[in-house]
Protein backbone atom coordinates (compact mmCIF):
# COMPACT_ATOMS: atom_id res chain seq x y z
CA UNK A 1 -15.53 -61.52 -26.02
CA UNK A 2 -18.75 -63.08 -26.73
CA UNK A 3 -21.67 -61.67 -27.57
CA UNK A 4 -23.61 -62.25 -23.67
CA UNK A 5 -20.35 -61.09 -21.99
CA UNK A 6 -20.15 -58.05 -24.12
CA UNK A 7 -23.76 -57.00 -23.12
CA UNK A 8 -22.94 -57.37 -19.36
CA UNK A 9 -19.64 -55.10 -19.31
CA UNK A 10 -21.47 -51.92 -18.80
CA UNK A 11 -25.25 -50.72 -17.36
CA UNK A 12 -26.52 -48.90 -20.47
CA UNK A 13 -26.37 -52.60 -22.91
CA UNK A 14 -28.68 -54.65 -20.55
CA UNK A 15 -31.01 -51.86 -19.57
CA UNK A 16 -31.61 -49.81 -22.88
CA UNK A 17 -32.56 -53.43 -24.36
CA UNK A 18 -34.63 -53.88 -21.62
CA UNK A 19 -36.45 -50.15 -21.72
CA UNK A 20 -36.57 -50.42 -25.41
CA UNK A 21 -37.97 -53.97 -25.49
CA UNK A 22 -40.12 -53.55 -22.76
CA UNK A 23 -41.20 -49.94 -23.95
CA UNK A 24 -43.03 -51.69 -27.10
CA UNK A 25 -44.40 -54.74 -25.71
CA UNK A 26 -45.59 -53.14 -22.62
CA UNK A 27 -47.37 -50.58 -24.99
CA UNK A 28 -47.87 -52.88 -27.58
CA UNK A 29 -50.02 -55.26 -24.58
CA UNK A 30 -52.12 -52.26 -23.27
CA UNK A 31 -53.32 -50.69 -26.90
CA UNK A 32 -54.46 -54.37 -27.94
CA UNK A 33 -56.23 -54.45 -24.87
CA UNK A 34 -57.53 -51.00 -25.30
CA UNK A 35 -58.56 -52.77 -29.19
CA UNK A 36 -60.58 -55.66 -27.55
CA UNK A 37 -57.82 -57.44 -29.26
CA UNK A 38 -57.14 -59.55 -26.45
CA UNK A 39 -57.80 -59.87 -22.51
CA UNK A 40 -55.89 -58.49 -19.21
CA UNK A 41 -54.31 -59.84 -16.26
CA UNK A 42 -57.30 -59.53 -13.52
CA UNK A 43 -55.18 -59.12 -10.33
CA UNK A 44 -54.61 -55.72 -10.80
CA UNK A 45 -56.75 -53.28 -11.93
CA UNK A 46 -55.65 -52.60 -15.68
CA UNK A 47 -55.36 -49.06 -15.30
CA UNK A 48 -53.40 -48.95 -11.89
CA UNK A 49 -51.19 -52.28 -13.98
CA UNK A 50 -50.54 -50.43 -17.38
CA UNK A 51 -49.21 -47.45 -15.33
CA UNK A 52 -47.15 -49.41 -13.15
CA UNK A 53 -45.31 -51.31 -15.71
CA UNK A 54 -44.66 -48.04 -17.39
CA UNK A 55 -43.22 -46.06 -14.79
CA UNK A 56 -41.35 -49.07 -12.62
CA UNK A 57 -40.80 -51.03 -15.66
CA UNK A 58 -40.05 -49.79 -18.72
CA UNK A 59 -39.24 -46.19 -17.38
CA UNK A 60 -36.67 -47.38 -14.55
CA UNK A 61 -34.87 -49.84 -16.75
CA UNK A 62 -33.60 -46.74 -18.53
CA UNK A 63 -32.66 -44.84 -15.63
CA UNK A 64 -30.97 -48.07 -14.16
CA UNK A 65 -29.08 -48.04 -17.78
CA UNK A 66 -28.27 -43.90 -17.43
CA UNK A 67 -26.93 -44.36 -13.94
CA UNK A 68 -25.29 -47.30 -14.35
CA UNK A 69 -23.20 -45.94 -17.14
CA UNK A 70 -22.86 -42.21 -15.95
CA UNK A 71 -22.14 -42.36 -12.05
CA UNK A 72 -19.10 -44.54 -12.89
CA UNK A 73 -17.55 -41.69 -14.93
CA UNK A 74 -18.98 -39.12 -12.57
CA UNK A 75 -17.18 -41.08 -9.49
CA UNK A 76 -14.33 -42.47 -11.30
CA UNK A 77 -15.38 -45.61 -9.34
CA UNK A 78 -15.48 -48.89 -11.71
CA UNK A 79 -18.95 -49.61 -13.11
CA UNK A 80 -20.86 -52.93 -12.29
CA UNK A 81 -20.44 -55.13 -14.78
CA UNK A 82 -20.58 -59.10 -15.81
CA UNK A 83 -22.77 -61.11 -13.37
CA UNK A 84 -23.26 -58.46 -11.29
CA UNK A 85 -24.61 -56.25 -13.94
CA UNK A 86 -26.82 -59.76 -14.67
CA UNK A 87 -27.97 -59.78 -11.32
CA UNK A 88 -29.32 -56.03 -11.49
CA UNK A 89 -30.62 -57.01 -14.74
CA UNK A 90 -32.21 -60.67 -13.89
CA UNK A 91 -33.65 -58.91 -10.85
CA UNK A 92 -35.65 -56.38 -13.27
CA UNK A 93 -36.62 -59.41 -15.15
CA UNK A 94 -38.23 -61.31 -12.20
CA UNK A 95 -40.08 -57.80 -11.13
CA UNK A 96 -42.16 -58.04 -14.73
CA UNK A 97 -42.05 -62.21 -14.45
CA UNK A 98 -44.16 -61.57 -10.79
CA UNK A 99 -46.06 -58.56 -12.23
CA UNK A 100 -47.02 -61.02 -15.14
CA UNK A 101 -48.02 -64.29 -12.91
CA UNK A 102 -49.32 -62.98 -9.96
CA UNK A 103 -52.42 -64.78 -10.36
CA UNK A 104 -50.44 -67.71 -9.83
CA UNK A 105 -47.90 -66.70 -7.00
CA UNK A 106 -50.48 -64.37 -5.50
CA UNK A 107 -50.00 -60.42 -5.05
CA UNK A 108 -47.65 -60.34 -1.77
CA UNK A 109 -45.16 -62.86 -3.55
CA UNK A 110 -45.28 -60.73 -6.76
CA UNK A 111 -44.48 -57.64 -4.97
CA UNK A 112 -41.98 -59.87 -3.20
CA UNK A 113 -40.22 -60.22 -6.29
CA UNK A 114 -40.72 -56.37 -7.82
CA UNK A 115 -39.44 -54.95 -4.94
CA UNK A 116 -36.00 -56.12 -5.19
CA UNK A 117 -35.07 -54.09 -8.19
CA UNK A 118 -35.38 -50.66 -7.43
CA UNK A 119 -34.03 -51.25 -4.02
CA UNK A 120 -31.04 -53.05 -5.32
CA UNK A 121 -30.66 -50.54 -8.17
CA UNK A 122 -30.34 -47.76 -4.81
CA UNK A 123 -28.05 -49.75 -3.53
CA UNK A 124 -25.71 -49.92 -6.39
CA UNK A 125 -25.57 -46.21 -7.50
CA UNK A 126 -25.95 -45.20 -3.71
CA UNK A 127 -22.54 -47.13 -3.07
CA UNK A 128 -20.52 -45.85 -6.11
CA UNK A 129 -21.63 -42.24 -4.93
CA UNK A 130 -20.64 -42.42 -1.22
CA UNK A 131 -17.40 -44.34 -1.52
CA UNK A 132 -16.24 -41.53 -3.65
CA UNK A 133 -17.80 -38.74 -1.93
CA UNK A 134 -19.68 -37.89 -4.36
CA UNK A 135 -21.92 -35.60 -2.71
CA UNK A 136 -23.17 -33.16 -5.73
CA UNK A 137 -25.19 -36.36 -7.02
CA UNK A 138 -26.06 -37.73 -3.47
CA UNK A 139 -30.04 -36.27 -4.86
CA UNK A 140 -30.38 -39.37 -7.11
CA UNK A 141 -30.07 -41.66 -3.65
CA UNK A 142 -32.84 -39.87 -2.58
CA UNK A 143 -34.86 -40.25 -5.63
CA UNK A 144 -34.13 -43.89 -6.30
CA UNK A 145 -35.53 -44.75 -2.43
CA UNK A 146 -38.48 -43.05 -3.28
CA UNK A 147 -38.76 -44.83 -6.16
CA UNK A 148 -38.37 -48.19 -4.41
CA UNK A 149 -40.99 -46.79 -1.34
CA UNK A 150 -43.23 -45.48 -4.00
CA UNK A 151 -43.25 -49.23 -5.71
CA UNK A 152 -43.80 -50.42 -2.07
CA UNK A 153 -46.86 -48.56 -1.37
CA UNK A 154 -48.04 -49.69 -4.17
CA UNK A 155 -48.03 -53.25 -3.78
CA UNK A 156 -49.20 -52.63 -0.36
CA UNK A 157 -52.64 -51.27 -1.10
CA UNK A 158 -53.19 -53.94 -4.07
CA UNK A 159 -51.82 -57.07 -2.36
CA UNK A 160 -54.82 -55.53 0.70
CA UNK A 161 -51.78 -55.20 3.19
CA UNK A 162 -52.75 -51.57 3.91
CA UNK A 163 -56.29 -49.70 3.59
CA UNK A 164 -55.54 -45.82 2.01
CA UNK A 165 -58.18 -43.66 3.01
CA UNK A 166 -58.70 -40.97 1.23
CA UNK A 167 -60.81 -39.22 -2.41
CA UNK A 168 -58.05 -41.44 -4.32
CA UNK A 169 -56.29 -44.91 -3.50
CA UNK A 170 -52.62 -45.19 -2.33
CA UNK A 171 -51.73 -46.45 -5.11
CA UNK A 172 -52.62 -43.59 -7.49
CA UNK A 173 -50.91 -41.71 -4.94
CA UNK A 174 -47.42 -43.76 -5.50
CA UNK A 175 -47.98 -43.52 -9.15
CA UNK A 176 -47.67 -39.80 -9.15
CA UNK A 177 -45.10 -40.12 -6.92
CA UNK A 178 -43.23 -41.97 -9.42
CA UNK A 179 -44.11 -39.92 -12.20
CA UNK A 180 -42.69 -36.92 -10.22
CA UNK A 181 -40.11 -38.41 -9.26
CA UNK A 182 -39.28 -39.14 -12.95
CA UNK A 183 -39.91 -35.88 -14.29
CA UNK A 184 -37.00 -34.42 -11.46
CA UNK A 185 -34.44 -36.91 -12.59
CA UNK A 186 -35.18 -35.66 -16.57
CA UNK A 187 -34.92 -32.17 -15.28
CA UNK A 188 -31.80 -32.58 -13.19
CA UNK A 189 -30.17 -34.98 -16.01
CA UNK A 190 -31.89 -32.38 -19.31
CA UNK A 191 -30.35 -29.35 -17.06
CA UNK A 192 -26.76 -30.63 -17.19
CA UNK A 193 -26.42 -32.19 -21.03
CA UNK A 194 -28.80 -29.83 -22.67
CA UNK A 195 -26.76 -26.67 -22.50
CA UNK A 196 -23.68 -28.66 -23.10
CA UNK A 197 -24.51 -30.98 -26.16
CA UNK A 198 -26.43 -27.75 -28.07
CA UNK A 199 -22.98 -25.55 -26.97
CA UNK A 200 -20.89 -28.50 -27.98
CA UNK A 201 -22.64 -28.85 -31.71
CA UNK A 202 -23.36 -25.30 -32.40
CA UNK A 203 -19.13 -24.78 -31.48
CA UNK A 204 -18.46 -27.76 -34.39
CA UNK A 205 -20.75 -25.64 -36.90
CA UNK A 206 -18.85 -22.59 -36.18
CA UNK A 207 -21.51 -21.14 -33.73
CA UNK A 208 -20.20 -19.87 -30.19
CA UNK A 209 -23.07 -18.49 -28.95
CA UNK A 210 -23.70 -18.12 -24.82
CA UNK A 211 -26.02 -20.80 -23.23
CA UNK A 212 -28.10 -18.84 -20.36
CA UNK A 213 -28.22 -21.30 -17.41
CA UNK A 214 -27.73 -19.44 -14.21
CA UNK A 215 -27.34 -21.30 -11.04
CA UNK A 216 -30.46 -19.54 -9.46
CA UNK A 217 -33.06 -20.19 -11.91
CA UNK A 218 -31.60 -24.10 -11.75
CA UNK A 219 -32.25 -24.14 -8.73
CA UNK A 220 -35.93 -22.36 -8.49
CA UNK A 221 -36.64 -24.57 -11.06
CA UNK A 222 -35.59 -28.20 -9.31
CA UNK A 223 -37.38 -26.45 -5.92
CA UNK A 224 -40.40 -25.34 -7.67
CA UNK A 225 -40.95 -29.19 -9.19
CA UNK A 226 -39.91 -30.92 -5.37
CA UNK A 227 -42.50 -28.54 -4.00
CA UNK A 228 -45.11 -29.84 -6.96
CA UNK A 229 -44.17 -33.71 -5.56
CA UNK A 230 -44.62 -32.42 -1.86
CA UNK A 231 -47.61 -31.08 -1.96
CA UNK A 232 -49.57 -33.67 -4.13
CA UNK A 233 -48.41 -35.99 -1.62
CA UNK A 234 -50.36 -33.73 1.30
CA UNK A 235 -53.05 -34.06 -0.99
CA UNK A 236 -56.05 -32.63 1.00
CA UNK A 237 -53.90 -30.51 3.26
CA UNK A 238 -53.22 -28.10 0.87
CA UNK A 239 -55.16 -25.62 -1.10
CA UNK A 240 -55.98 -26.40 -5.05
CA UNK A 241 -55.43 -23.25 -5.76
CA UNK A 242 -52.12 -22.91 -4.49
CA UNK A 243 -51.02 -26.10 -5.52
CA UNK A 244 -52.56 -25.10 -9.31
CA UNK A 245 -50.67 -21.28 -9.05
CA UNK A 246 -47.10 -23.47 -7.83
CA UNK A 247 -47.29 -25.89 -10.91
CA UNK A 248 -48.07 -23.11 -13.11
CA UNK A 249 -45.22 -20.91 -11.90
CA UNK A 250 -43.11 -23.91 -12.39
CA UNK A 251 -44.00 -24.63 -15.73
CA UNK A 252 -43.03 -20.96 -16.81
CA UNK A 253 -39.40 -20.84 -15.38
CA UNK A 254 -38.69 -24.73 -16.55
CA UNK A 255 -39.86 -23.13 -20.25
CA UNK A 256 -37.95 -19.78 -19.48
CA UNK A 257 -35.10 -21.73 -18.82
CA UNK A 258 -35.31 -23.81 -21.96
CA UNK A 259 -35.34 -20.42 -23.71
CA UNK A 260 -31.93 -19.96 -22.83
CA UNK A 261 -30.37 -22.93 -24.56
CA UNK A 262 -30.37 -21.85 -28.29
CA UNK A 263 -33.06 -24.87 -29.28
CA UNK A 264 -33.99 -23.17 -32.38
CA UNK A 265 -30.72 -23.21 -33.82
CA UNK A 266 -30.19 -27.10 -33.21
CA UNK A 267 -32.71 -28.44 -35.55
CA UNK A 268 -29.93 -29.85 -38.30
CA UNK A 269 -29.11 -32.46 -35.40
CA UNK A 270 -31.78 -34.39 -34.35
CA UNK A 271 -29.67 -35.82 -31.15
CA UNK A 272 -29.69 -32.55 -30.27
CA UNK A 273 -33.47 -31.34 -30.92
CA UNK A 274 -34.65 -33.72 -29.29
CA UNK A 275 -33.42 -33.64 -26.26
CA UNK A 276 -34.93 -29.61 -26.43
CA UNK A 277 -38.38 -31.09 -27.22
CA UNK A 278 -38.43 -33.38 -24.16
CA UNK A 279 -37.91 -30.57 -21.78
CA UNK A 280 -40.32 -28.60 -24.07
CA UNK A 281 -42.78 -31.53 -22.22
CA UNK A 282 -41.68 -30.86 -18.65
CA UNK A 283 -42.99 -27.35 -18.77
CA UNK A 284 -45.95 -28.16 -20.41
CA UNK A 285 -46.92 -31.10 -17.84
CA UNK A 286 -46.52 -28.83 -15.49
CA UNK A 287 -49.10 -25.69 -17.00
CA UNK A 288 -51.27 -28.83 -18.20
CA UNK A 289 -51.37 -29.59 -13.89
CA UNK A 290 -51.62 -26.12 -12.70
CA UNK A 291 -54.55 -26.55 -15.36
CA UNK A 292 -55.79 -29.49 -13.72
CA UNK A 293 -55.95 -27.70 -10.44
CA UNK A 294 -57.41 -24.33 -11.32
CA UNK A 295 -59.59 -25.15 -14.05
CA UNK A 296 -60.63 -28.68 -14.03
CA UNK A 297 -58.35 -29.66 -17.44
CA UNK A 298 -59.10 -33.53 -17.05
CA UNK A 299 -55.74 -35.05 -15.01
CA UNK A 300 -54.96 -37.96 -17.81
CA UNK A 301 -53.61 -34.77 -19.93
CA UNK A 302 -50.75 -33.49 -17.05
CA UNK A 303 -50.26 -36.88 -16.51
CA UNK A 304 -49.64 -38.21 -20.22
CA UNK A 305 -47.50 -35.02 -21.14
CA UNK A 306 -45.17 -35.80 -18.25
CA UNK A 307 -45.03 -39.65 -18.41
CA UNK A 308 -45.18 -39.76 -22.39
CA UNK A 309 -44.08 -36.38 -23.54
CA UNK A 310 -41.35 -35.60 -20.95
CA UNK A 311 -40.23 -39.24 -19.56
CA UNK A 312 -41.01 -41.04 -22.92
CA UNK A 313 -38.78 -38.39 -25.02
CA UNK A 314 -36.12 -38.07 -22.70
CA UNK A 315 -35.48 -41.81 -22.91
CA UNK A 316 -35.81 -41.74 -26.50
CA UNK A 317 -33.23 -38.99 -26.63
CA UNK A 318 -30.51 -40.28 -23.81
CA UNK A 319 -30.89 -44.30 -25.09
CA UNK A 320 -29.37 -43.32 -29.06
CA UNK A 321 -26.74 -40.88 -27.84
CA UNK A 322 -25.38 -42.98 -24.95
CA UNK A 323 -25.54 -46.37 -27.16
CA UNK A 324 -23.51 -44.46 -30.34
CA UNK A 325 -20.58 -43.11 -27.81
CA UNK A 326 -20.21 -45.57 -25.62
CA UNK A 327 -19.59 -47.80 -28.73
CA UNK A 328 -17.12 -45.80 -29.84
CA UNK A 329 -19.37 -44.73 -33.02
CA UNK A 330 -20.02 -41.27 -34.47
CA UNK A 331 -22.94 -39.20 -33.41
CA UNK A 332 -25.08 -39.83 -36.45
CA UNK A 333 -28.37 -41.34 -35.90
CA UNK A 334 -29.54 -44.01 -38.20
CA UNK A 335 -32.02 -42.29 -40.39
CA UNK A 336 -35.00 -45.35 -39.60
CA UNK A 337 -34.75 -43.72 -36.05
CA UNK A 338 -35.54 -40.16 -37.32
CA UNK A 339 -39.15 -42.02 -38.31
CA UNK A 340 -38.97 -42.76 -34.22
CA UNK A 341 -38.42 -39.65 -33.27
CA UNK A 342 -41.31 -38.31 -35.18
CA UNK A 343 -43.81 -41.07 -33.79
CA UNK A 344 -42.58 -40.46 -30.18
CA UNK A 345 -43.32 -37.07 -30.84
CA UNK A 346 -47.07 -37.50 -31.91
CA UNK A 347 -47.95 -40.44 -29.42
CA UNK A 348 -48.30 -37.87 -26.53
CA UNK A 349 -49.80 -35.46 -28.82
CA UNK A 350 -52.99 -37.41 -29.68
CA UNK A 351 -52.58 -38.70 -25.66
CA UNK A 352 -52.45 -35.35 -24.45
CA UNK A 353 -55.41 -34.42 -27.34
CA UNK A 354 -57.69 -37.65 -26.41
CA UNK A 355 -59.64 -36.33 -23.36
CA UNK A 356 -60.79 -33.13 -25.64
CA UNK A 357 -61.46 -34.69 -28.98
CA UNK A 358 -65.12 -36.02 -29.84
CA UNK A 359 -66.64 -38.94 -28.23
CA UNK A 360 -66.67 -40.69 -31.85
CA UNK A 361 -62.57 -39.83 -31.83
CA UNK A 362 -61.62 -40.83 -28.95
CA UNK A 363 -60.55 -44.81 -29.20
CA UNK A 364 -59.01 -44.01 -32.77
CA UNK A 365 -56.96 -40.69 -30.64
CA UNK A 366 -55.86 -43.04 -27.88
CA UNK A 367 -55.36 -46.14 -30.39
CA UNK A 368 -53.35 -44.40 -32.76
CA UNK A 369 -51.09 -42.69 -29.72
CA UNK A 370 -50.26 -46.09 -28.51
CA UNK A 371 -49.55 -47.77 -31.98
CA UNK A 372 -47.21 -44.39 -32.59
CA UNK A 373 -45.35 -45.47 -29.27
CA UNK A 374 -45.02 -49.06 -30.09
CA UNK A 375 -43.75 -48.17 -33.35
CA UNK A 376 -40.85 -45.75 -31.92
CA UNK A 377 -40.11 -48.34 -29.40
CA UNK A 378 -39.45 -51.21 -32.10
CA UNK A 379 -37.74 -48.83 -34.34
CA UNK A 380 -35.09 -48.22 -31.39
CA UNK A 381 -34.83 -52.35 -30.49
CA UNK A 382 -34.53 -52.65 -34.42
CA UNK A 383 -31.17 -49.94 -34.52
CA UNK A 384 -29.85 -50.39 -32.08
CA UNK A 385 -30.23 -53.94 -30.12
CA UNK A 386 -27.53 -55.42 -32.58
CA UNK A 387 -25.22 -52.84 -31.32
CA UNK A 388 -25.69 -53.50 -27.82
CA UNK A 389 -24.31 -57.23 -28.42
CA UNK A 390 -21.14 -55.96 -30.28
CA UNK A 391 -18.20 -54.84 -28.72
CA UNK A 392 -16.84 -51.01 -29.08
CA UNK A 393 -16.13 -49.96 -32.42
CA UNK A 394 -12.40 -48.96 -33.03
C-alpha cells in the first residue's frame, strides 16, 4: 500500500495532519502578525479571521478525524475511506484555500467554498449513525449542523448578505456558538474516555479503585453547558446575572465531576493526565464566564480558557492516543511530545493571564502564548506525521 493510499484508509490520518499542520501555521500566521512581522488578509477583520480559522479550521479538522475514526466502531458501519475520505479531506482544504484568497474570489464565493465542509462532514457521520440506529450518539448530528449553521452565519454577516443588529455582530455571535459547541463535544467525548482510560491504567498498575461518574450529574452537567449555549444565543433576553450564576454553577459540577475520576493518581502517564487537565479547562472556562457576567472579568479570558485550554488540550490529548492505537503501537508517547504537552499547557496560561498582566507585559504575555502553541503544534506534526503515512504496525 503506498504511502497516499495508506493515509486515506481511515478519518483520523488525513485530519490529525490537517489539525496538527494547520494548528501551527494558523497560530504560527496570527502571532507574526500580532509581531508586526508581517501583514493580514484585509477582507476579514483579523480578529473575527484568526478566530474563525481556529474554531472551523484547525479545531473541526480534529473532530472530523475523532468522528471519522470512532462512529465506525461505535456503529459497526465501515468507515469512509480512500477517495471518499479525500473528498472530506480536499473539501477542508478548499474551505482554508477560499478563506485564504477571498480577496480574489470575493467573500460570497469564499464562503461558497467553506461551507461545504462542515455540512458534508454532517452528512457523513449523520449517515453512519442513522443507518445503524445509532441513536445514543444521534447528539453529535445535532452539533455538527450547528456547526455548519454557525459557519453560515458567519459568512453571512461578513460577505454583507445579512445586517445583525444588536451590542455585538452576528458573527461574534456564531463564534461563540462554535466555541460552545466545541466545548459540549470535549465534554460529551472527556465524559466517556476519561473514567475509562484512568480505570483502565490504574487496573495495569495494580490499582482498582471506583471511578464516580453517576448518570445524573452527567447529565446536569451536559444540560447545565446546552443551557450556557442557549442563553448566550438570547443574548439580551436574558438576565446577566442569571446567565453569570448558570455558568458558574456549571463550572462547579463539570470540576466536581472531574473529582471523581482519580486524576491525581494518573500523573506517571502523561496520555492519561492530560486528558484530566483538559477537562480541568472546561470548568474553569466556565467560572472564568460566570466571571465575565457577574463581575466584568474581561471576555478574551472565558473565551481563551475554553478555545485554548479546553479545545486546544483535548485535541492535543485525543490526536497521540488515537494515532499510537490505531497503528497498532504501544501507548507510550514519544518523549519530544512530553515538551508539547508542557507548552500546550502554558500557551493558555499566559492567554488566559494577558488581559490582567501590565500594559508593558502584555505583547510579550500574548507573544509568548502563541509561540508556546506553535511550538506544541510542530512538535505533534514532527512525531507523529511520519506515522500517519505508514501502515499499522504488526
Amino acid at each position: 500500500m503506498s504511502a497516499l493510499s495508506t493515509l486515506f484508509s481511515v478519518g483520523f490520518r488525513p485530519f490529525f495532519l490537517c489539525a496538527g499542520g494547520y494548528g501551527a501555521l494558523a497560530a504560527a500566521a496570527w502571532t507574526g502578525w500580532l509581531g508586526d512581522i508581517w501583514g493580514w488578509p484585509e477582507v476579514y477583520p483579523s480578529t473575527y479571521l484568526h478566530a474563525h480559522e481556529m474554531l472551523f479550521g484547525f479545531a473541526l479538522a480534529a473532530v472530523a478525524g475523532f468522528l471519522n475514526t470512532a462512529v465506525p466502531q461505535w456503529t459497526s458501519r465501515p468507515p469512509l475511506r480512500g477517495l471518499g475520505l479525500a473528498a472530506l479531506a480536499g473539501s477542508w482544504l478548499l474551505g482554508r484555500l477560499g478563506i485564504l484568497g477571498a480577496g480574489v474570489i470575493g467573500p460570497v464565493w469564499a464562503m461558497a467554498a467553506d461551507l461545504i465542509f462542515p455540512i458534508a462532514l454532517c452528512a457523513v457521520i449523520a449517515n453512519m449513525l442513522i443507518r445503524a440506529g445509532n441513536r445514543r450518539n444521534y447528539g453529535f448530528i445535532a452539533l455538527l449542523g450547528g456547526a455548519a449553521l454557525a459557519n453560515l452565519c458567519w459568512h453571512l454577516e461578513l460577505a454583507d448578505l445579512v445586517t445583525w443588529e444588536g451590542d455585538i455582530s452576528g458573527a461574534e455571535v456564531a463564534q461563540q456558538l462554535m466555541l460552545n459547541l466545541l466545548l459540549l463535544i470535549v465534554a460529551i467525548v472527556g465524559g466517556r474516555v476519561i473514567p475509562m482510560f484512568s480505570a483502565n491504567w490504574l487496573r495495569r498498575q495494580g490499582q482498582t479503585l471506583a471511578m464516580r461518574h453517576p448518570v445524573w450529574l452527567q447529565r446536569l452537567c451536559i444540560t447545565g453547558l446546552v443551557l450556557v449555549t442557549v442563553a448566550e444565543l438570547l443574548g439580551p433576553i436574558i438576565d446577566d446575572r442569571l446567565l453569570g450564576a448558570l455558568a458558574l454553577a456549571t463550572g462547579l459540577a463539570y470540576w466536581f465531576r472531574l473529582s471523581g475520576w482519580n486524576g491525581h493518581k494518573t500523573w506517571a502517564h502523561p496520555l492519561v493526565w492530560i486528558l484530566h487537565l483538559a477537562y480541568f479547562w472546561v470548568g474553569l472556562a466556565l467560572l472564568l464566564k460566570g466571571g465575565q457576567y457577574l463581575i466584568d472579568i474581561p471576555a478574551v479570558a472565558a473565551r481563551h480558557a475554553a478555545a485554548m485550554g479546553a479545545v486546544g488540550s483535548m485535541i492535543m490529548a485525543i490526536m497521540p492516543r488515537v494515532s499510537l492505537g490505531h497503528t497498532g503501537r504501544e501507548l507510550i508517547l514519544p518523549r519530544p511530545m512530553l515538551v508539547a504537552y508542557a507548552l500546550i499547557l502554558a500557551a493558555p496560561i499566559l492567554r488566559v493571564a494577558s488581559p490582567f498582566v501590565e500594559a508593558d507585559w502584555y505583547q510579550v504575555v500574548l507573544l509568548g502564548s502563541g509561540m508556546c502553541w506553535t511550538a506544541a503544534f510542530g512538535i505533534f506534526i514532527w512525531c507523529f506525521a511520519p506515522m500517519l503515512f505508514k501502515p499499522r504496525a504488526t
